[in-house]
PDB file of N, CA and C in Angstrom:
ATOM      1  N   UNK A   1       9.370  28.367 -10.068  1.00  0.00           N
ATOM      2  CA  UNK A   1       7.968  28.023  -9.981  1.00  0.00           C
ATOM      3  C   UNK A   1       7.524  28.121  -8.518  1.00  0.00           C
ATOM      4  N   UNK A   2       6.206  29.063  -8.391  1.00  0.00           N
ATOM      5  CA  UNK A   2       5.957  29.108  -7.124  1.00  0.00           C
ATOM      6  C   UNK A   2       5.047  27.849  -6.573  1.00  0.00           C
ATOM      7  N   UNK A   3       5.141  27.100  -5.308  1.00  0.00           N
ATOM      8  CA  UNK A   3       4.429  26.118  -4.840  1.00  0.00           C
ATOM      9  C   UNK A   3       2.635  26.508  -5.038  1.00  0.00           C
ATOM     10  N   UNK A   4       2.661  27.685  -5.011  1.00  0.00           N
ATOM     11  CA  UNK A   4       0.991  27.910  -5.140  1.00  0.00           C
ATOM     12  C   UNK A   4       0.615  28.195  -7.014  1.00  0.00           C
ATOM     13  N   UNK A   5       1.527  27.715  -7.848  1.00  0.00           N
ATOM     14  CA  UNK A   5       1.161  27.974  -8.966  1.00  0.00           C
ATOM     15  C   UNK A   5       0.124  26.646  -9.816  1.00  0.00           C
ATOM     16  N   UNK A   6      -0.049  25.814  -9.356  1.00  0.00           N
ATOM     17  CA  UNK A   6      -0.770  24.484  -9.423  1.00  0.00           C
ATOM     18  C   UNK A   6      -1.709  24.286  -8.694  1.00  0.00           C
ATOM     19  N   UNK A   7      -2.294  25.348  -7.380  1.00  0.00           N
ATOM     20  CA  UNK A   7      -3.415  25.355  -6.751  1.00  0.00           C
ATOM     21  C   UNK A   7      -4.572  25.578  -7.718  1.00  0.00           C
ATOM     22  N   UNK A   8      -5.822  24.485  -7.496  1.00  0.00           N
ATOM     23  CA  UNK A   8      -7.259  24.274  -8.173  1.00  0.00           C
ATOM     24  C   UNK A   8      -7.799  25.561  -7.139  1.00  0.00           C
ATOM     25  N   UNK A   9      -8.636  26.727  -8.099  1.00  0.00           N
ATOM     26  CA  UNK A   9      -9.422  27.232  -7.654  1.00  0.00           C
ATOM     27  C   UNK A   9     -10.999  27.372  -8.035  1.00  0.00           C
ATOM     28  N   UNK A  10     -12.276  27.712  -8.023  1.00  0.00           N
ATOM     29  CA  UNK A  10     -13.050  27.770  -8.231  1.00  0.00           C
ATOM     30  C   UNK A  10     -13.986  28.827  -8.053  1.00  0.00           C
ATOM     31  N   UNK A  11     -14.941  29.313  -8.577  1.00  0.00           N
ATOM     32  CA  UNK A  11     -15.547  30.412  -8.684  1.00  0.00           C
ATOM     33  C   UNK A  11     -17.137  30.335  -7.856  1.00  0.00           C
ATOM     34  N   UNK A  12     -17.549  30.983  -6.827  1.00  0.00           N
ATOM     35  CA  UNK A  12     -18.902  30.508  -6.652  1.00  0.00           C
ATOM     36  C   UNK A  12     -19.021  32.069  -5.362  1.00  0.00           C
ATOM     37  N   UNK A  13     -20.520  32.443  -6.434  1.00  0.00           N
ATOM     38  CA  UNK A  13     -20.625  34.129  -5.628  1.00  0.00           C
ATOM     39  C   UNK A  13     -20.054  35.101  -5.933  1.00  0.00           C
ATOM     40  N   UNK A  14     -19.498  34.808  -6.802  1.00  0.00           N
ATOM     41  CA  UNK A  14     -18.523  35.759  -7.657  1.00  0.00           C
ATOM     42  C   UNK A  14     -16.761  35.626  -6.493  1.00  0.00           C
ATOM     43  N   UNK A  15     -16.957  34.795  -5.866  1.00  0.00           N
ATOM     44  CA  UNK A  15     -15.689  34.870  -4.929  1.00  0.00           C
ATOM     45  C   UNK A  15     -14.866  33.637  -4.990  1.00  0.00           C
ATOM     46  N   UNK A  16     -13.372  33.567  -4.983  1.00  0.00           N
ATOM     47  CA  UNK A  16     -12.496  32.814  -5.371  1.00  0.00           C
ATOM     48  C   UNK A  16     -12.469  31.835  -4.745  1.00  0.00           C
ATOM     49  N   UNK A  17     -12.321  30.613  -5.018  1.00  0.00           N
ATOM     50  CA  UNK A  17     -12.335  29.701  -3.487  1.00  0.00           C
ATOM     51  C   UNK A  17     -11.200  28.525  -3.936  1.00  0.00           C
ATOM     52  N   UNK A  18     -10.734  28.244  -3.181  1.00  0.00           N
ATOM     53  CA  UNK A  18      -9.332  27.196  -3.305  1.00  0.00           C
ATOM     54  C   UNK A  18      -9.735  25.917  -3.150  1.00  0.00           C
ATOM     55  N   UNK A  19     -10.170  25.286  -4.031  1.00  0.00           N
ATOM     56  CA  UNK A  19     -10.192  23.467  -3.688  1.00  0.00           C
ATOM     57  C   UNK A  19      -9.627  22.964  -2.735  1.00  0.00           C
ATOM     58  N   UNK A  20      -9.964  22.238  -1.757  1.00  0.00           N
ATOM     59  CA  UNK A  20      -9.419  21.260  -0.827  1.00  0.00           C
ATOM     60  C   UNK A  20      -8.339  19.957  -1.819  1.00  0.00           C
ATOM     61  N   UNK A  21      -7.401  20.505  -1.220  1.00  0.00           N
ATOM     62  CA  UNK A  21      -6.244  19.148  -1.476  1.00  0.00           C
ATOM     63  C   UNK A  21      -6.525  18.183  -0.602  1.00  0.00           C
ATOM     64  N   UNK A  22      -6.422  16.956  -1.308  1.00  0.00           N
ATOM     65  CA  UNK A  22      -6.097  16.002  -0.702  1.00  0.00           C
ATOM     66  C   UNK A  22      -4.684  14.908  -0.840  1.00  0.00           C
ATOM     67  N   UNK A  23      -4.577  14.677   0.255  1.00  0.00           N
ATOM     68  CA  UNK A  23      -3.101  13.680   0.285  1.00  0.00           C
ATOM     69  C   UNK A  23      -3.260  12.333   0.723  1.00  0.00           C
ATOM     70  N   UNK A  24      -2.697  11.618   0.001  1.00  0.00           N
ATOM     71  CA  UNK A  24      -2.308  10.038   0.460  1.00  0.00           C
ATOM     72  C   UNK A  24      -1.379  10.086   1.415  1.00  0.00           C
ATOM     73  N   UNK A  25      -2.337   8.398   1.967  1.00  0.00           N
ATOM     74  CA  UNK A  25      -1.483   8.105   3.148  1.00  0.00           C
ATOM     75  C   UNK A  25      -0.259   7.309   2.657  1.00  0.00           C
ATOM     76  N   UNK A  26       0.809   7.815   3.109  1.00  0.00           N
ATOM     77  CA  UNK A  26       1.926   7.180   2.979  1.00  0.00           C
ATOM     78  C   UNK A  26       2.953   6.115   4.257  1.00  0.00           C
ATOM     79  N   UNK A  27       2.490   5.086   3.845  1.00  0.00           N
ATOM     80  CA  UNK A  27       2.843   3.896   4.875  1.00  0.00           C
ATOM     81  C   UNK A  27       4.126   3.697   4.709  1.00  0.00           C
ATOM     82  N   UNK A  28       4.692   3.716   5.975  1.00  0.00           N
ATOM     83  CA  UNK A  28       6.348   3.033   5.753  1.00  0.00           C
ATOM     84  C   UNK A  28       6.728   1.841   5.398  1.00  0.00           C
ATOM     85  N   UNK A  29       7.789   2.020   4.659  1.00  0.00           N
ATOM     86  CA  UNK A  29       8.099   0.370   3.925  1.00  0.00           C
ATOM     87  C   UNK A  29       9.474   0.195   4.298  1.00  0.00           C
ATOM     88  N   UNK A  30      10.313  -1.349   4.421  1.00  0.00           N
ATOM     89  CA  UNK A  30      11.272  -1.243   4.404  1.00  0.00           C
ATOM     90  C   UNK A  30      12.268  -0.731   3.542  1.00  0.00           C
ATOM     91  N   UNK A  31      12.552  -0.285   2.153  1.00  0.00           N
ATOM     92  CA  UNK A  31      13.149   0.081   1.487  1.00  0.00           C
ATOM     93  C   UNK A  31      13.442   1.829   2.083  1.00  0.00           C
ATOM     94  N   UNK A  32      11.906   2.373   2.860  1.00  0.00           N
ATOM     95  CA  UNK A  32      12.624   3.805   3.150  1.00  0.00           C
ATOM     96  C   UNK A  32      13.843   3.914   3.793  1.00  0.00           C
ATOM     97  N   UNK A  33      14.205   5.787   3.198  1.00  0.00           N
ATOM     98  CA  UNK A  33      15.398   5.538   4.753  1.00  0.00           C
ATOM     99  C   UNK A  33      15.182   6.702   5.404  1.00  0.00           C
ATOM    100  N   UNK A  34      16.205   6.534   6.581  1.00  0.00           N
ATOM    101  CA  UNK A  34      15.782   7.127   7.715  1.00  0.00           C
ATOM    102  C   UNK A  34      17.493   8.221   7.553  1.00  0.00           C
ATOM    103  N   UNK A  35      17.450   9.302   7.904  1.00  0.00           N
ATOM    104  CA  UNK A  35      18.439  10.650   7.968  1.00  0.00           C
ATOM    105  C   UNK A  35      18.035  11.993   9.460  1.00  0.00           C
ATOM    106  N   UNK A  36      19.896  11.994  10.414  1.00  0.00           N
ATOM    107  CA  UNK A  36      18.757  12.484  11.331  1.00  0.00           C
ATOM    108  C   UNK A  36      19.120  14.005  10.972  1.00  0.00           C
ATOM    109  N   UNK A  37      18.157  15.186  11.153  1.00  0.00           N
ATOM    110  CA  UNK A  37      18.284  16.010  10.697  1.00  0.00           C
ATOM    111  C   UNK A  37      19.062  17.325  11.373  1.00  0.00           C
ATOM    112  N   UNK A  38      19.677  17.878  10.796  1.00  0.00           N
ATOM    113  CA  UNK A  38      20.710  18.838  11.479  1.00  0.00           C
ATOM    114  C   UNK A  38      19.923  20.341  10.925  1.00  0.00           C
ATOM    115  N   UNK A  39      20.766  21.589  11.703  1.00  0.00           N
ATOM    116  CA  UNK A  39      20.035  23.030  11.392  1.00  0.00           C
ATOM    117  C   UNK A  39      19.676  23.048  10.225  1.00  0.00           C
ATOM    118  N   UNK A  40      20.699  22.680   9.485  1.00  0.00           N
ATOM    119  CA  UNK A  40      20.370  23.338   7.833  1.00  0.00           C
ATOM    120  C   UNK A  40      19.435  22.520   6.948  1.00  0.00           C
ATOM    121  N   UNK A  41      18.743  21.590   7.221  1.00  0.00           N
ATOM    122  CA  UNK A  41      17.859  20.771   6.909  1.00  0.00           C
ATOM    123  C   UNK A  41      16.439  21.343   6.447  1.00  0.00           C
ATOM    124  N   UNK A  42      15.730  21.193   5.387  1.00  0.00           N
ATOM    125  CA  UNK A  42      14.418  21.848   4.894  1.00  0.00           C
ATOM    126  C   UNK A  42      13.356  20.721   4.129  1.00  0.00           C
ATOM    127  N   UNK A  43      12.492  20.712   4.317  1.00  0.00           N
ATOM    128  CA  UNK A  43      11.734  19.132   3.749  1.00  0.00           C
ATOM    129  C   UNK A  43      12.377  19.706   2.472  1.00  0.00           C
ATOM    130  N   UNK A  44      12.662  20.759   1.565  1.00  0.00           N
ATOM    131  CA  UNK A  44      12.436  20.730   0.193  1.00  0.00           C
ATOM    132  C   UNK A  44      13.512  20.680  -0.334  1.00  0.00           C
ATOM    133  N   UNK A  45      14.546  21.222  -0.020  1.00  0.00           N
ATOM    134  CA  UNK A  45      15.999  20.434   0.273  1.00  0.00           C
ATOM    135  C   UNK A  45      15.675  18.955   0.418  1.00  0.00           C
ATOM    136  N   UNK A  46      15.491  18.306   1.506  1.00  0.00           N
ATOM    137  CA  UNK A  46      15.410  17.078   0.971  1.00  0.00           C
ATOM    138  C   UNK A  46      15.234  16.386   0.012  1.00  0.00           C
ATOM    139  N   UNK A  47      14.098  16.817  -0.548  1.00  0.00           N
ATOM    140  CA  UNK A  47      13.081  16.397  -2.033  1.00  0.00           C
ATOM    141  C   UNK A  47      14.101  16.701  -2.916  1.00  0.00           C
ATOM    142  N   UNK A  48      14.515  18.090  -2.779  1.00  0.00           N
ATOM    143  CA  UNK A  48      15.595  17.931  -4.147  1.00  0.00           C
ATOM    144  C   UNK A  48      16.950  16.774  -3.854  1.00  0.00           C
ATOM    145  N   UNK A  49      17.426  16.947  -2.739  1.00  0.00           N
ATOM    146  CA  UNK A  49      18.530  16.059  -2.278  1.00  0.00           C
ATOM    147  C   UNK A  49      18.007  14.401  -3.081  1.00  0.00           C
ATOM    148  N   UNK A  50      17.334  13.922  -2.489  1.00  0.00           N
ATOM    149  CA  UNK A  50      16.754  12.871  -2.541  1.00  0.00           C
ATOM    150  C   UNK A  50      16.011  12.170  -4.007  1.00  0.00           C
ATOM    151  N   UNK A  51      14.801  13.249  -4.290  1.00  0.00           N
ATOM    152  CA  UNK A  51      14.166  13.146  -4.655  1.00  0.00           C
ATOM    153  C   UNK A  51      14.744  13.624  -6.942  1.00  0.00           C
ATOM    154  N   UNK A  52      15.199  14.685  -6.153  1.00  0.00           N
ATOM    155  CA  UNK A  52      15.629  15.999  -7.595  1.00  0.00           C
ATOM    156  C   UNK A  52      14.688  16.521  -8.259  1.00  0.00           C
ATOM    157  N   UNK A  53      14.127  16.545  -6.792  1.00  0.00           N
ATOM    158  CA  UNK A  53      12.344  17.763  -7.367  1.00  0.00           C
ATOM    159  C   UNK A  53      12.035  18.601  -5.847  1.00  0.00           C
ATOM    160  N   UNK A  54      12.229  19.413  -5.540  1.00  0.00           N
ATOM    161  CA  UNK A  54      12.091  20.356  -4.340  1.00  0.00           C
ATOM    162  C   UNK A  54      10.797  20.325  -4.123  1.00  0.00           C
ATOM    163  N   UNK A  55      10.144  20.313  -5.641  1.00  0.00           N
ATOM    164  CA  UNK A  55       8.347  20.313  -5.121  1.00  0.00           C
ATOM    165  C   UNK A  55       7.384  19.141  -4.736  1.00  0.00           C
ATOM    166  N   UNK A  56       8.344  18.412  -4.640  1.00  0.00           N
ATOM    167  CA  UNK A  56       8.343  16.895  -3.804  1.00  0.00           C
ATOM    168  C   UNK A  56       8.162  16.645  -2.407  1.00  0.00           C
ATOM    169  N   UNK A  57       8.244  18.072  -1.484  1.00  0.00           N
ATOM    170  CA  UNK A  57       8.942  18.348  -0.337  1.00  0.00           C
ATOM    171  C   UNK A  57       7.750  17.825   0.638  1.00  0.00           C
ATOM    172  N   UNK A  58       6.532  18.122   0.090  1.00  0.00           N
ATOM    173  CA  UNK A  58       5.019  17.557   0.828  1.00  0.00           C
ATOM    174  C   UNK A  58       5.177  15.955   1.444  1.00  0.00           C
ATOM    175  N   UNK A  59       5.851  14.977   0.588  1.00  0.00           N
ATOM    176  CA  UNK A  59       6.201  14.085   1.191  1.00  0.00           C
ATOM    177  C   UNK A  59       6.634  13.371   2.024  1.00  0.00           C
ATOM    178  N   UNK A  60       7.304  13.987   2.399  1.00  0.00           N
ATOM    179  CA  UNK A  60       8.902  13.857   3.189  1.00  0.00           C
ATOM    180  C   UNK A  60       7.820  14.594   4.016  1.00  0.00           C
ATOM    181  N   UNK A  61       7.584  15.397   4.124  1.00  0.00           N
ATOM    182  CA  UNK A  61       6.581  16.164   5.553  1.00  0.00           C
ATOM    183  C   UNK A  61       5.599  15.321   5.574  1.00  0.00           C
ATOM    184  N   UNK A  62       4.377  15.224   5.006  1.00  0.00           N
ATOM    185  CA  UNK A  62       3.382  14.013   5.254  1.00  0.00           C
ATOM    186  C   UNK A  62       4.063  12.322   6.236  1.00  0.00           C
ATOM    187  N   UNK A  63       4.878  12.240   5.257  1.00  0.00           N
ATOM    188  CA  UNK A  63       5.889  10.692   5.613  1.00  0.00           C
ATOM    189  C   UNK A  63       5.975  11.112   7.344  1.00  0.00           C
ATOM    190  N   UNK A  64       6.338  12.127   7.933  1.00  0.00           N
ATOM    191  CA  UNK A  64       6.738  12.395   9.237  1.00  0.00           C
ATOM    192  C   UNK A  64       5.943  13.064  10.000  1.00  0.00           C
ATOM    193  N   UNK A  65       4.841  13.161   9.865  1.00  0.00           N
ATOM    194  CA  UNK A  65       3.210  13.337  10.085  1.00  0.00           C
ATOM    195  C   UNK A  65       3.058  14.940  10.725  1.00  0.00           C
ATOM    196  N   UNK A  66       4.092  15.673   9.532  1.00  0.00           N
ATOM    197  CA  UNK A  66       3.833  17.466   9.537  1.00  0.00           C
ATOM    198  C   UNK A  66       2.432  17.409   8.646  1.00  0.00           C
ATOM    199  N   UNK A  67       1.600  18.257   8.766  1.00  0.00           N
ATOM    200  CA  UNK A  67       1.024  18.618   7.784  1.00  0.00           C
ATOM    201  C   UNK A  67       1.855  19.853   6.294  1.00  0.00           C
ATOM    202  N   UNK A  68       1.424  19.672   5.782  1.00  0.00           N
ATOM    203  CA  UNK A  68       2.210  20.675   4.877  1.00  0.00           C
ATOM    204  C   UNK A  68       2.086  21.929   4.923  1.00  0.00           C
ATOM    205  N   UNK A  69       0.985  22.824   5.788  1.00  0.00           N
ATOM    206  CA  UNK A  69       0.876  24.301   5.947  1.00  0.00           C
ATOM    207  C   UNK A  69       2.055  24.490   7.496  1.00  0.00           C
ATOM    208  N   UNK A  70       2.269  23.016   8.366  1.00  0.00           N
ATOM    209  CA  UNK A  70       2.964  23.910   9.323  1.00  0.00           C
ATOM    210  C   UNK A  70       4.128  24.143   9.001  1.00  0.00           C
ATOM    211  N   UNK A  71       5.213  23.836   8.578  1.00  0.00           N
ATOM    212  CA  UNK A  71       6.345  24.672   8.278  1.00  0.00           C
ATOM    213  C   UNK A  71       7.209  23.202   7.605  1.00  0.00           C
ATOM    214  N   UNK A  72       8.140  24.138   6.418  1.00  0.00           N
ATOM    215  CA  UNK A  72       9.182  23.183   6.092  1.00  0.00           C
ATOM    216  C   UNK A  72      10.448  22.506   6.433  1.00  0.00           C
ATOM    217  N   UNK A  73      10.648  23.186   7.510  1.00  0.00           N
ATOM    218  CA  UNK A  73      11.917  22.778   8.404  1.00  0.00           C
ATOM    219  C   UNK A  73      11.315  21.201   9.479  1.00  0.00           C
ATOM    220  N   UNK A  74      12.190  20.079   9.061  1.00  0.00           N
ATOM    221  CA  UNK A  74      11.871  18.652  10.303  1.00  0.00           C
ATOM    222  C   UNK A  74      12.542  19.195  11.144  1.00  0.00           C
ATOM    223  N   UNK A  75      11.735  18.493  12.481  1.00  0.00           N
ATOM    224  CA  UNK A  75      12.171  18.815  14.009  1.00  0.00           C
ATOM    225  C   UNK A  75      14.100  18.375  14.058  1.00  0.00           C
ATOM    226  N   UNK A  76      14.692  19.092  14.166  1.00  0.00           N
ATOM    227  CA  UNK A  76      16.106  19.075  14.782  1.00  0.00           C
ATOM    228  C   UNK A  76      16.610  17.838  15.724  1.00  0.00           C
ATOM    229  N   UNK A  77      17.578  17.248  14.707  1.00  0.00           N
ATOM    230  CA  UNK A  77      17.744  16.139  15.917  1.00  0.00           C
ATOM    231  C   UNK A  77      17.364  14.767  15.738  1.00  0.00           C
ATOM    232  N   UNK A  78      16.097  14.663  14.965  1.00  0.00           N
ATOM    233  CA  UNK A  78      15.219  13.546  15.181  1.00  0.00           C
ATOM    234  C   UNK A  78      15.348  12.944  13.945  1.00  0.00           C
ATOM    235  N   UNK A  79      14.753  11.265  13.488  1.00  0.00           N
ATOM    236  CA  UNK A  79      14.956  10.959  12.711  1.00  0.00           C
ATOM    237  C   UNK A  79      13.908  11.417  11.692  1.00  0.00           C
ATOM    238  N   UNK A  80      14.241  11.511  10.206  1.00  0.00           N
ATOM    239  CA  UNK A  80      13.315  11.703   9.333  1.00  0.00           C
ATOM    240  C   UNK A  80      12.931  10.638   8.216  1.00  0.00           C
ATOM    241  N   UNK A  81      12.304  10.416   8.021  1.00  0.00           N
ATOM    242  CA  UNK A  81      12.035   9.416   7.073  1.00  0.00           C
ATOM    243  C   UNK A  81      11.398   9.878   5.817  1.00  0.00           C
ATOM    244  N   UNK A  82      12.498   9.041   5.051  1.00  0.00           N
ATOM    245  CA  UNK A  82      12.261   9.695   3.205  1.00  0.00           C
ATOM    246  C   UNK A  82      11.993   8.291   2.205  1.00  0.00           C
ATOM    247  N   UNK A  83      10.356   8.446   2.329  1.00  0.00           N
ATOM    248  CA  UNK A  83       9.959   7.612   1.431  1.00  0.00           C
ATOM    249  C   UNK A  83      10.368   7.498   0.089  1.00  0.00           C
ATOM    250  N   UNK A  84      11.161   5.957  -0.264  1.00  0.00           N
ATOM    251  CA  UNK A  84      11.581   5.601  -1.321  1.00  0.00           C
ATOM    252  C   UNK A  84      10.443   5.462  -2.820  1.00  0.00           C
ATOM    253  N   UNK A  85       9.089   5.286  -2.569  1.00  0.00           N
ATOM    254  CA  UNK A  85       8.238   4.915  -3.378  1.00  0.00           C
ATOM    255  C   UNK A  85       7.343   6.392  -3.904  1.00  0.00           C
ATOM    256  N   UNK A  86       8.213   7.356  -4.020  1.00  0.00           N
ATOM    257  CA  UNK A  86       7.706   8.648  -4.395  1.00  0.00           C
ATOM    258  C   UNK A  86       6.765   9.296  -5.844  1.00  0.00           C
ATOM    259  N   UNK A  87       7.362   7.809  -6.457  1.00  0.00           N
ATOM    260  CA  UNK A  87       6.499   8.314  -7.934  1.00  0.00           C
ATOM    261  C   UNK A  87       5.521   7.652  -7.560  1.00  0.00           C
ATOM    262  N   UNK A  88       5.052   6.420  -6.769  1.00  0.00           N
ATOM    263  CA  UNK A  88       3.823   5.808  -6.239  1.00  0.00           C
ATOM    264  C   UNK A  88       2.810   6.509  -5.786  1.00  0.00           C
ATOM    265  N   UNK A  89       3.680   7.365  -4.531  1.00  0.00           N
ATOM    266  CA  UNK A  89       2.702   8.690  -3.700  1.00  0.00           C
ATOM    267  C   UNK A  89       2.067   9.675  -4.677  1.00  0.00           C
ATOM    268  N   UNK A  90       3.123  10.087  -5.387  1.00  0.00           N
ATOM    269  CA  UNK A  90       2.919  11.036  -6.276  1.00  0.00           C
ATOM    270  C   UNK A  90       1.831  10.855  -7.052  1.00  0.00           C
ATOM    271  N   UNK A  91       1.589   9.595  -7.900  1.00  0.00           N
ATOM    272  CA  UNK A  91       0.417   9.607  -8.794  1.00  0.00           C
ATOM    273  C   UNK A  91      -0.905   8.817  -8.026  1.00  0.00           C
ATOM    274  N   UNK A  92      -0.295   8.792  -6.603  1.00  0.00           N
ATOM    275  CA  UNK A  92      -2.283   8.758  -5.818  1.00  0.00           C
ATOM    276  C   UNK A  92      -2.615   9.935  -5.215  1.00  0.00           C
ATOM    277  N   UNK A  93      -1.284  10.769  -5.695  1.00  0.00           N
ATOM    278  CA  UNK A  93      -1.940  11.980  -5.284  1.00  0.00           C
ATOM    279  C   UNK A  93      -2.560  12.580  -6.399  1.00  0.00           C
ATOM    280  N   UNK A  94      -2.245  12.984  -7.449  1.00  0.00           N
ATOM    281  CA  UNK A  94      -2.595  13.168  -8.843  1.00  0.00           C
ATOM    282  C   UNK A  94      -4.221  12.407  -9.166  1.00  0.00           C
ATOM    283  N   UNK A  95      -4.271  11.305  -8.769  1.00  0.00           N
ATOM    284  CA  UNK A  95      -4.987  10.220  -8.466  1.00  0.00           C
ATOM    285  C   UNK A  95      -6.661  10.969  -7.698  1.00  0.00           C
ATOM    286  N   UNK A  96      -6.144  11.497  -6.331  1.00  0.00           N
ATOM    287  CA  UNK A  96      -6.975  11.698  -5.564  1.00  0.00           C
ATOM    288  C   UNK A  96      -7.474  13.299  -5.911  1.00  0.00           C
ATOM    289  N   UNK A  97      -6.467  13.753  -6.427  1.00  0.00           N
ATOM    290  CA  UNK A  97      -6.824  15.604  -7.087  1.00  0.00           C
ATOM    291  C   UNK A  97      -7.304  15.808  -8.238  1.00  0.00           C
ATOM    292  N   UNK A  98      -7.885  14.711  -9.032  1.00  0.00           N
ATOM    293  CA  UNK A  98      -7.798  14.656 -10.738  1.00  0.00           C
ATOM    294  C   UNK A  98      -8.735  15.851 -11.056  1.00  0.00           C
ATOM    295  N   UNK A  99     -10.206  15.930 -10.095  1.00  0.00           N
ATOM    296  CA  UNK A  99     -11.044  16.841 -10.509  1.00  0.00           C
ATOM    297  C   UNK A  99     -10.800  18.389 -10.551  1.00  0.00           C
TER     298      UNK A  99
END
């Protein structure tokens, strides 16, 4: 499944136009945890690691204040933080995209 297969588009002018996503803010809690990240590391790898959904991977990038168009690889080295409350995020995101 490709990540752009669930993109909302819309029609106006006869020209295609892509809905604005929106994302929840995801606040750190104590239950997250923290992993520091080495070369082979990929937010979506994580998501599956973690999560056991790769297309989860927006999280884990949001959580560490990437946006999700700049790239899927966390900075090398540093700590990452992998929000434990993922089906929470998940359905305020669902939440905030319903239209």
């Amino acid at each position: 499944m490709s990540r752009y297969d669930n993109i909302k588009t819309t029609t106006k002018d006869n020209k295609r136009l892509y809905v604005r996503i929106k994302y929840p803010e995801i606040k750190p809690l104590i239950s997250d945890l923290y992993i520091i990240c080495n070369s082979t590391d990929r937010y979506d790898k994580l998501a599956h690691d973690y999560y056991g959904d790769s297309s989860l991977w927006w999280i884990i990038a949001i959580a560490n204040g990437a946006s999700p168009q700049d790239t899927i690889f966390p900075p090398l080295g540093v700590y990452v933080r992998i929000p434990q409350n993922y089906v929470e995020v998940q359905a305020d995101f669902n939440n905030l995209n319903k239209n």
